[in-house]
Protein backbone atom coordinates (compact mmCIF):
# COMPACT_ATOMS: atom_id res chain seq x y z
CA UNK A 1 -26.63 6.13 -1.38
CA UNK A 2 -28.64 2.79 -2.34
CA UNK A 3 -27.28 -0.19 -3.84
CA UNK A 4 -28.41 -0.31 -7.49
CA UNK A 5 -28.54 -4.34 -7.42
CA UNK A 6 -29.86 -5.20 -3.60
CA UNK A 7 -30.79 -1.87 -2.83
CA UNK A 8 -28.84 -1.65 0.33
CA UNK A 9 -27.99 1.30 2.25
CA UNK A 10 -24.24 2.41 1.79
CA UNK A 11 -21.77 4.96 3.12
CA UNK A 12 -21.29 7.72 0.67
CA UNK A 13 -17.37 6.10 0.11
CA UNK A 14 -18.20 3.04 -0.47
CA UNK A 15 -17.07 1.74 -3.52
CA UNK A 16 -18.77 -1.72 -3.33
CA UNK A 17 -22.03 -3.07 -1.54
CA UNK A 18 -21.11 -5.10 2.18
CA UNK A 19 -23.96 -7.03 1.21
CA UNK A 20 -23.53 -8.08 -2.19
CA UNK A 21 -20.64 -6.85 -3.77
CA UNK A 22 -22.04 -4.37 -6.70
CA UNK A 23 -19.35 -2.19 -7.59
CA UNK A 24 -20.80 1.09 -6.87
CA UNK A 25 -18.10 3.38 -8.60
CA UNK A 26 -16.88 1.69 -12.16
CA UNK A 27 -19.55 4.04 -14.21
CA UNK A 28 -18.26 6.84 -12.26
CA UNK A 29 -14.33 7.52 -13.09
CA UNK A 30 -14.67 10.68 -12.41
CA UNK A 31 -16.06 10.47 -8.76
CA UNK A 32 -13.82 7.17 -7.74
CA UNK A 33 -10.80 9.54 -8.33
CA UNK A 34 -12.00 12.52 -6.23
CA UNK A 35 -10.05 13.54 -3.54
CA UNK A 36 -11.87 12.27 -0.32
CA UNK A 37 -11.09 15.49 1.64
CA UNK A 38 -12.53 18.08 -1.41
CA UNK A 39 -14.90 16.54 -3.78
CA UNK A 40 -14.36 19.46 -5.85
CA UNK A 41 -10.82 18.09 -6.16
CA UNK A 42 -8.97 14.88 -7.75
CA UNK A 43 -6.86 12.54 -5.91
CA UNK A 44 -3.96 13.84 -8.03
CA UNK A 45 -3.74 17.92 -7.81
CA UNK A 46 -1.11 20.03 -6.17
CA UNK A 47 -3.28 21.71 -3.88
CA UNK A 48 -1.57 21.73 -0.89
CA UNK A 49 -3.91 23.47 1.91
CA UNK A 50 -6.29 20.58 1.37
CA UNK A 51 -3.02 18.05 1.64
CA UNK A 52 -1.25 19.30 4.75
CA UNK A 53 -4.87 20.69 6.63
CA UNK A 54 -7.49 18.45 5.76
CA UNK A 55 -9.78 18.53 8.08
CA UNK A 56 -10.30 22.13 8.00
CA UNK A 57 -10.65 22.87 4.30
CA UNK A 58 -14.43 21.71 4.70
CA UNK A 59 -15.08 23.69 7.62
CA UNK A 60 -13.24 26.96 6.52
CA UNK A 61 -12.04 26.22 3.03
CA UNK A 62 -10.36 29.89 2.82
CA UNK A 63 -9.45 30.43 5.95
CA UNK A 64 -6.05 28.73 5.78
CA UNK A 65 -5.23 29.67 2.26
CA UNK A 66 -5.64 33.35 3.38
CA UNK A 67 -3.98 32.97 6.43
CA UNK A 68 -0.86 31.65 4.49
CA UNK A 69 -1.51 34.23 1.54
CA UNK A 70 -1.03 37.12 4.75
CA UNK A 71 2.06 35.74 5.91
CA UNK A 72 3.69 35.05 2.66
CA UNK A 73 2.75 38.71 1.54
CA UNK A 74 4.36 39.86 5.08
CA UNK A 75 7.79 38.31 4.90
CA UNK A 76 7.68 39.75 0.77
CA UNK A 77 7.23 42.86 2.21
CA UNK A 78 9.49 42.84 5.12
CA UNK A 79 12.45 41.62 2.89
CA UNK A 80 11.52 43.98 -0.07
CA UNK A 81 11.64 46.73 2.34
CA UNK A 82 15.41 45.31 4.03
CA UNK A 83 13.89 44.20 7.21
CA UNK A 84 15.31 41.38 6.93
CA UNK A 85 15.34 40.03 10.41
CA UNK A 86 11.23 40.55 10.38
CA UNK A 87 10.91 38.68 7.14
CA UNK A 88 13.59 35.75 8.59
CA UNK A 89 11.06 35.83 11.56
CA UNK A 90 8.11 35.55 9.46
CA UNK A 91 9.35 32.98 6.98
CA UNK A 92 10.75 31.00 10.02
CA UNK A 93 7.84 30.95 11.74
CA UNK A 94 4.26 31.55 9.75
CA UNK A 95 3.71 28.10 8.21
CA UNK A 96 3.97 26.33 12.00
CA UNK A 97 1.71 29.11 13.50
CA UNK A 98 -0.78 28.45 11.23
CA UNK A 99 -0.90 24.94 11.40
CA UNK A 100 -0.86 25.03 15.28
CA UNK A 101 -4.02 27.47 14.70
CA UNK A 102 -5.28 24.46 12.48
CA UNK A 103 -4.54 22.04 14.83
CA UNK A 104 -6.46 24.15 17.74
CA UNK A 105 -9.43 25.01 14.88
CA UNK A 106 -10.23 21.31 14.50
CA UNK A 107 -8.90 19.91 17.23
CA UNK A 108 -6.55 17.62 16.47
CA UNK A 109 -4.62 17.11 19.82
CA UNK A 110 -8.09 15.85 20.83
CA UNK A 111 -8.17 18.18 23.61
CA UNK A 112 -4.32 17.04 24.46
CA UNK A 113 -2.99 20.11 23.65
CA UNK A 114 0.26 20.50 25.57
CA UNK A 115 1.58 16.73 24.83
CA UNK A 116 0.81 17.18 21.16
CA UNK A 117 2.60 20.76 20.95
CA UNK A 118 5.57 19.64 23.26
CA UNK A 119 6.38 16.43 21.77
CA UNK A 120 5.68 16.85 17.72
CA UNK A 121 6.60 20.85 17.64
CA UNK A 122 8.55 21.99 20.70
CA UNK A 123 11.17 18.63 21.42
CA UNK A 124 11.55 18.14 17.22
CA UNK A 125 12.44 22.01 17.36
CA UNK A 126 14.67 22.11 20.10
CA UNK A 127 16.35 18.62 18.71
CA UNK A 128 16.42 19.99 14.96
CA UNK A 129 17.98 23.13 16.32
CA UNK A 130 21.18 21.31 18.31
CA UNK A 131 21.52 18.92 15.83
CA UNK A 132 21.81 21.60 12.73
CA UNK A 133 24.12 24.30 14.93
CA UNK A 134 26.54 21.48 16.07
CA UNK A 135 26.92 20.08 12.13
CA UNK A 136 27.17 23.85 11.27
CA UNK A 137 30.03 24.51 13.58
CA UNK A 138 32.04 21.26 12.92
CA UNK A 139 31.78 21.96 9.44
CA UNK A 140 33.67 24.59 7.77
CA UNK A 141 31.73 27.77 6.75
CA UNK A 142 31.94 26.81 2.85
CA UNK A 143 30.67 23.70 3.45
CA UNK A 144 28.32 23.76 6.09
CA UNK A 145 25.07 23.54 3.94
CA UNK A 146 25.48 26.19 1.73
CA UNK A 147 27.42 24.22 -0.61
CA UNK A 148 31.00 24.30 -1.41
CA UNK A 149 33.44 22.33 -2.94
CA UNK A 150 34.98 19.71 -0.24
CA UNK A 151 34.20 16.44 -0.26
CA UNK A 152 33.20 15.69 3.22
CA UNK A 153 31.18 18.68 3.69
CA UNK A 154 28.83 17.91 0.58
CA UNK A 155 28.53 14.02 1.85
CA UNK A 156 27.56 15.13 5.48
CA UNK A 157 25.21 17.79 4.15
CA UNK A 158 23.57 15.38 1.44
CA UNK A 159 23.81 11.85 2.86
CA UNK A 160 24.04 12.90 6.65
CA UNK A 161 21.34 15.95 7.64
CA UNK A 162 18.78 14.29 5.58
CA UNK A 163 19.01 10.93 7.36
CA UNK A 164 19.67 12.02 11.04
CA UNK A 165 17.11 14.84 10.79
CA UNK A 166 14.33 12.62 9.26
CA UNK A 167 14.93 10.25 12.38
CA UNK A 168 15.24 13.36 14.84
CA UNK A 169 11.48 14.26 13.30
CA UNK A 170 9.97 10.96 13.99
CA UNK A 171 11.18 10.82 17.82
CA UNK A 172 7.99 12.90 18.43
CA UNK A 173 4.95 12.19 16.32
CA UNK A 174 6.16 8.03 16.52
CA UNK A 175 5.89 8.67 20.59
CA UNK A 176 2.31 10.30 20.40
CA UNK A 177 0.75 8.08 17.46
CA UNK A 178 1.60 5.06 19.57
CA UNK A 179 -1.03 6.07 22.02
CA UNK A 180 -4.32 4.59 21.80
CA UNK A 181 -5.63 8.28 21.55
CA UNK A 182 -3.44 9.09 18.62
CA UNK A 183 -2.88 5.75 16.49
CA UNK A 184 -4.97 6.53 13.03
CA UNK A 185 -3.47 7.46 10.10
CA UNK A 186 -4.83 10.84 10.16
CA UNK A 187 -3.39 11.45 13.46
CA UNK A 188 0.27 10.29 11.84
CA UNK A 189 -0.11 12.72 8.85
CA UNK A 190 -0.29 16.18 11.36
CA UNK A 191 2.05 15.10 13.85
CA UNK A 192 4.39 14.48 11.33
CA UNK A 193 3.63 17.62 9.48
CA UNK A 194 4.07 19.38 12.61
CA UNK A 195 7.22 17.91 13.21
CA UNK A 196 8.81 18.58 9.82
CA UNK A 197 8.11 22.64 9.97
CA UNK A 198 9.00 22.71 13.62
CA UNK A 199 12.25 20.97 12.48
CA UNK A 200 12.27 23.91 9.25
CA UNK A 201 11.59 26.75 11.22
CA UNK A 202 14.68 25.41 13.81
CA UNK A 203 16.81 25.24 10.59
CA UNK A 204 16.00 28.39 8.89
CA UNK A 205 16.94 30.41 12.43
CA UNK A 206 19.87 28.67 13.00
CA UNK A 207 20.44 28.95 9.32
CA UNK A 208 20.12 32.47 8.90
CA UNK A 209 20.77 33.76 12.23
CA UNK A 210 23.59 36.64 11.31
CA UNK A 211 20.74 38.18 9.07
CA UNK A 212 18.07 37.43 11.79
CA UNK A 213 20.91 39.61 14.41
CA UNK A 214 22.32 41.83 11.55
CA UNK A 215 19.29 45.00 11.09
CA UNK A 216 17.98 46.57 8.38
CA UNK A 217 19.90 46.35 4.77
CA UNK A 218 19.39 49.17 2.95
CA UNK A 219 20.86 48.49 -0.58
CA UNK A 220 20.31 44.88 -0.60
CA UNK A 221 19.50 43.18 -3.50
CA UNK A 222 15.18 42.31 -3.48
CA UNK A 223 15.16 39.36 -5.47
CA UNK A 224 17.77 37.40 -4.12
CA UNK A 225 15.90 38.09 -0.28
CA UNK A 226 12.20 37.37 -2.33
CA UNK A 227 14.04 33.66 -3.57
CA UNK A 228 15.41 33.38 0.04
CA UNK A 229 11.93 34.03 2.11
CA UNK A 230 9.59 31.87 -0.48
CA UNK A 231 12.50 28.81 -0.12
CA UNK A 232 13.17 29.47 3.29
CA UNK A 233 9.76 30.11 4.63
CA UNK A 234 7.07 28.06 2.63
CA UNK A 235 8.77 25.34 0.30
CA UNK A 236 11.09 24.28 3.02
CA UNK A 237 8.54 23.77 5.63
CA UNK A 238 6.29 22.37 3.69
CA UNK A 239 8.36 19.72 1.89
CA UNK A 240 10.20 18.84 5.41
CA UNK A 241 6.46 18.25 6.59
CA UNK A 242 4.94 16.44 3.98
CA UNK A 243 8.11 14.04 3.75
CA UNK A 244 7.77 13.47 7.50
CA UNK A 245 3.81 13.47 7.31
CA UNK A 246 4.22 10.45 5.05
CA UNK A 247 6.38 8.26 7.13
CA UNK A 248 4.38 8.92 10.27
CA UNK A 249 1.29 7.67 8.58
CA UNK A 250 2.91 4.75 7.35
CA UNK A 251 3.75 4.19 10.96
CA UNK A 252 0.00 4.33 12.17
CA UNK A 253 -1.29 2.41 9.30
CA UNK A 254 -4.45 1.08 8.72
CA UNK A 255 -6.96 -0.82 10.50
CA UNK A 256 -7.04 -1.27 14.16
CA UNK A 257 -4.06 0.05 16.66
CA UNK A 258 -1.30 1.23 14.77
CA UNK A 259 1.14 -0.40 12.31
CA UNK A 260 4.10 0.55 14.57
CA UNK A 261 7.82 -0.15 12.70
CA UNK A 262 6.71 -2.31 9.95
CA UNK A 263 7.66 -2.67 6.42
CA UNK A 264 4.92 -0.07 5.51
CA UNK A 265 6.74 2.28 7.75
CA UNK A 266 10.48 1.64 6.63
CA UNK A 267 8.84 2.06 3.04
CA UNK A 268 7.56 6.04 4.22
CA UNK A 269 10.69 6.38 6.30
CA UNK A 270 13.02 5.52 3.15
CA UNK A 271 10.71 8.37 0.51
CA UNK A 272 11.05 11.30 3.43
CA UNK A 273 15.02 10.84 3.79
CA UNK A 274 14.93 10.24 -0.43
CA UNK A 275 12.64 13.22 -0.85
CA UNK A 276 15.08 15.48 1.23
CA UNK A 277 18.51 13.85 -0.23
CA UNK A 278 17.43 14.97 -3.46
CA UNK A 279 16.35 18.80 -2.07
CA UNK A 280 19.96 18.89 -0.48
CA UNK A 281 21.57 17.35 -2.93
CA UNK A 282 19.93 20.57 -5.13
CA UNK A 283 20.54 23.41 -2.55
CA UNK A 284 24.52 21.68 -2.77
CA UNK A 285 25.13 21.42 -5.81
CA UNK A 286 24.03 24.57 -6.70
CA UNK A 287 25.80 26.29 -4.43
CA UNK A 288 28.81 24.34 -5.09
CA UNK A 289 28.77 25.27 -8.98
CA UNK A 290 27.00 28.26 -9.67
CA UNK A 291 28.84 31.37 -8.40
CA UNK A 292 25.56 33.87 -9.10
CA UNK A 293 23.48 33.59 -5.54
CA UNK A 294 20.44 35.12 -6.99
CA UNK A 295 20.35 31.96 -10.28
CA UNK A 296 21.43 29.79 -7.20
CA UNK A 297 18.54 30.47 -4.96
CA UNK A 298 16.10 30.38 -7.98
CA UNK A 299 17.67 26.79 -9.14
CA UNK A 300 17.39 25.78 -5.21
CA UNK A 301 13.50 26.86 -5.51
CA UNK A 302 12.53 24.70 -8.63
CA UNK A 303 14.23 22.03 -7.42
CA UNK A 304 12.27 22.35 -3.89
CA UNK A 305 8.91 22.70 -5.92
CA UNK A 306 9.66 19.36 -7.75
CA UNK A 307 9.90 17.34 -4.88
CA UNK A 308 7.23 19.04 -2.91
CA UNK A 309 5.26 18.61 -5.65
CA UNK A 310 5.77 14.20 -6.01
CA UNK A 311 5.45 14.43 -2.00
CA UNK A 312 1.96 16.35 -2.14
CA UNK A 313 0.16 13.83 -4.70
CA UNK A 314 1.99 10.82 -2.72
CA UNK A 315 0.66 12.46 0.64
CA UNK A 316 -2.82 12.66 -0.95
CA UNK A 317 -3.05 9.49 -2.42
CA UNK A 318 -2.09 8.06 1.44
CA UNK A 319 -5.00 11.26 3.03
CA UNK A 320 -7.68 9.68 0.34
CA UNK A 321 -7.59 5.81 1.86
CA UNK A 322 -7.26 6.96 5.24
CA UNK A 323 -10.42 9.49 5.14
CA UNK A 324 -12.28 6.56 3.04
CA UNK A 325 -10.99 4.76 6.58
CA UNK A 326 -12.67 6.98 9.22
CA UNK A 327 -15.32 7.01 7.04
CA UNK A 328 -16.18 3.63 7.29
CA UNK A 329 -15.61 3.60 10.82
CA UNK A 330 -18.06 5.87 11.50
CA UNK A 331 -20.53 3.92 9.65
CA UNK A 332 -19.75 1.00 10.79
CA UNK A 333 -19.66 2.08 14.96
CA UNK A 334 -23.03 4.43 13.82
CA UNK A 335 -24.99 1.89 11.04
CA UNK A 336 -26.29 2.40 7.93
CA UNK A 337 -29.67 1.57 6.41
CA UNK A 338 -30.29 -1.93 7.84
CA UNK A 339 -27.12 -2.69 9.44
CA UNK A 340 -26.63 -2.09 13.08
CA UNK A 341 -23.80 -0.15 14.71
CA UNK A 342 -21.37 -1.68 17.11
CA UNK A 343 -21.29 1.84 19.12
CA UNK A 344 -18.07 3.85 20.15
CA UNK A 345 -17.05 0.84 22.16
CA UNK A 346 -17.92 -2.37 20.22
CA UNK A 347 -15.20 -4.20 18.27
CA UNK A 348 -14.50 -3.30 15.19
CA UNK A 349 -14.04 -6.43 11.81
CA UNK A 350 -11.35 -5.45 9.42
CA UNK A 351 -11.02 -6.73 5.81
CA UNK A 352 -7.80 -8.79 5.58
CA UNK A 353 -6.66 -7.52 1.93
CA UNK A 354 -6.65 -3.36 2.01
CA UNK A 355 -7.48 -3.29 6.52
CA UNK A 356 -10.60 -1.19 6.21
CA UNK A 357 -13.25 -1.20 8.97
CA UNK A 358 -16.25 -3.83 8.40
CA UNK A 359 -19.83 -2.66 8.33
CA UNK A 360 -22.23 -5.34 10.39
CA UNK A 361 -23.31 -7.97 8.22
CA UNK A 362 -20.34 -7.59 5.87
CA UNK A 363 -20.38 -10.07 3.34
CA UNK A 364 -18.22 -8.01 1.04
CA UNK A 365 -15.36 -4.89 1.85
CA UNK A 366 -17.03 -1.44 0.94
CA UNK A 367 -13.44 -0.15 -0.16
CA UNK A 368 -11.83 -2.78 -2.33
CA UNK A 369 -14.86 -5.64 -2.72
CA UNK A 370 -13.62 -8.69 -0.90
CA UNK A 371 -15.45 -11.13 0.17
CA UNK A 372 -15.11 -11.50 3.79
CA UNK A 373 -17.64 -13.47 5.26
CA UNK A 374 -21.10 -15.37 5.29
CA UNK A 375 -24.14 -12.57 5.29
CA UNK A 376 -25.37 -12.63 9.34
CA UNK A 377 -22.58 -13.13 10.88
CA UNK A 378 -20.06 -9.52 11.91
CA UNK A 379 -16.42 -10.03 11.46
CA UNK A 380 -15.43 -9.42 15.00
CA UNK A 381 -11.24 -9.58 14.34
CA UNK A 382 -9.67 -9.46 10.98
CA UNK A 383 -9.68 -12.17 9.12
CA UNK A 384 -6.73 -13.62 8.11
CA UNK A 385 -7.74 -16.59 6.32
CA UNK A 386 -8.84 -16.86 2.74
CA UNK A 387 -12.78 -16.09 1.51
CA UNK A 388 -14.03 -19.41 1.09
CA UNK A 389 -12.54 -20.54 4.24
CA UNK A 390 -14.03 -17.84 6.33
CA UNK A 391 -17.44 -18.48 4.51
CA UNK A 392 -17.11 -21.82 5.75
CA UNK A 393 -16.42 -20.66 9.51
CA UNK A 394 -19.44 -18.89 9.23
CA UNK A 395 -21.73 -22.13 9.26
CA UNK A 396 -20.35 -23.57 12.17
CA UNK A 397 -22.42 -21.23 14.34
């Protein structure tokens, strides 16, 4: 698109000209607030294939949906039918075969792929899975997890799984995203995913392991297993994921590198254990105070839709600036219109207030309409001084 004042070529996200600062969205509310991934989308919507696989909803938009839809209708049916260790199977593992499909589809381990699978799926699994057998058997039966009335047992299954498996998660995706090959945001948003249903699918087997071992039921009742395969299987995973998806971005951050353990990160880090203290803290007390399983399961589902739900629009709010990110990038190592490229090894300027790449000749931030430096001159470093003072700088070439 052209600049309607200077007539300057843009990037299609830009929300202000680099040259002269026209705001470039204000008469167009509805476009500033769609959802970078799916235009067809806002920012805030509840779709969650576009939130946890964005880079493949424009390249196969259905492909994922249906590939969930399949699964989801497998484990029904296995479960309807009392195969119950098939539909644990299914439930356990669909969501983080899929994604790994995803990750292969688009490919997101950047041609990496046994690093990316060992340390963000396989070590969080294996990690998740000692961790939540050795609190199961120090526990007593009542307590561990399912509920239950002592004291101890609801604080360690509230308070203490949340935090120690939310740290267990990040061993993994923290590891890779500190890479150079792995450090944007985007990158920190599917490791962490990946981490979070590993960790799920870990929990759910270790979870449910007598029914995974204990054959067919015959006479079972269908809609307490139905409750039990959508919680288990899908809202689980995908909550556990997005919760970890959102400190792991946090921790590769914006601009160039990655953040690494800053405030931005112990921000994300503090709404992923919040996010799952309040799912345990439903799954306990409902268990603790509500002797029907069936209403318990279905009280444990709402509350597990809530939450995913506030996690998936904070996840896409984080997905929108960081595609409006790589976005910029690319123009700016490319070029647009007039200004020149630095190429795929040239340094990179960075706005000092919202960290978004520079284009060449910047005189203003595309994303949030800074001014940044004197027309001419490319911001080689971020600039950490004020406007006017870096305007100034400029003249002393």
């Amino acid at each position: 698109m052209d600049c309607r004042r200077c007539h300057t070529r843009l990037p299609g996200v830009a929300h202000y000209c680099h040259i002269c600062g026209q705001d470039m969205r204000s008469e167009d509310q509805a476009r500033r607030n769609h959802f970078a991934v799916n235009p067809d989308e806002p920012v805030a919507s509840f779709a969650i294939v576009s939130t946890v696989m964005p880079r493949g909803v424009g390249q196969r938009p259905q492909t994922y949906r249906t590939a969930l839809l399949i699964a989801l209708a497998a484990a029904l049916l296995a479960s309807i039918f009392g195969a119950l260790p098939i539909a644990v199977l299914l439930a356990a593992f669909a969501i983080p075969v899929v994604y790994i499909v995803y990750l292969y589809d688009v490919n997101m381990w950047k041609d990496a792929p046994l690093p990316v699978t060992g340390m963000a799926f396989v070590l969080t699994a294996a990690l998740g899975g000692c961790f939540v057998a050795a609190v199961r058997s120090l526990l007593p039966p009542a307590t561990s997890f399912s509920g239950g009335i002592d004291l101890v047992g609801m604080a360690v299954a509230i308070l203490l799984v949340p935090v120690v498996g939310e740290l267990l998660r990040q061993i993994g995706p923290l590891f890779l995203v500190g890479r150079p090959r792995f450090d944007d945001l985007m990158d920190g948003v599917t490791f962490g995913i990946i981490s979070g249903v590993a960790y799920a699918a870990a929990d759910t087997l270790v979870r449910h392991w007598p029914l995974l071992t204990g054959g067919f039921v015959e006479n079972g009742d269908v809609g307490l297993w139905i409750f039990l395969v959508i919680l288990e299987g899908f809202v689980k995973p995908l909550l556990i994921g997005t919760a970890t998806g959102i400190a792991c971005a946090e921790f590769a951050g914006l601009g160039q590198g990655y953040d690494g353990f800053s405030l931005r990160w112990a921000r994300g880090l503090g709404e992923a254990i919040l996010a799952n203290v309040l799912y345990n803290l439903g799954i306990v007390l409902s268990a603790a105070f509500i002797s029907d399983r069936a209403v318990t399961l279905a009280i444990q589902l709402i509350v597990g839709l809530v939450v995913l739900g506030i996690l998936v629009l904070r996840m896409r709010g984080i997905l929108h600036v960081g595609l409006m990110e790589a976005a910029l990038e690319a123009s700016a190592r490319e070029g647009v219109g007039v200004a020149s490229g630095v190429g795929d090894q040239g340094e990179l300027g960075f706005c000092p207030r919202c960290e978004m790449p520079l284009l060449e000749q910047s005189t203003f931030c595309s994303a949030c309409g800074t001014a940044v430096h004197e027309a001419g001159r490319r911001v080689s470093r971020p600039v950490v001084t004020t406007a006017s003072r870096a305007a100034d700088e400029g003249t002393e070439a």
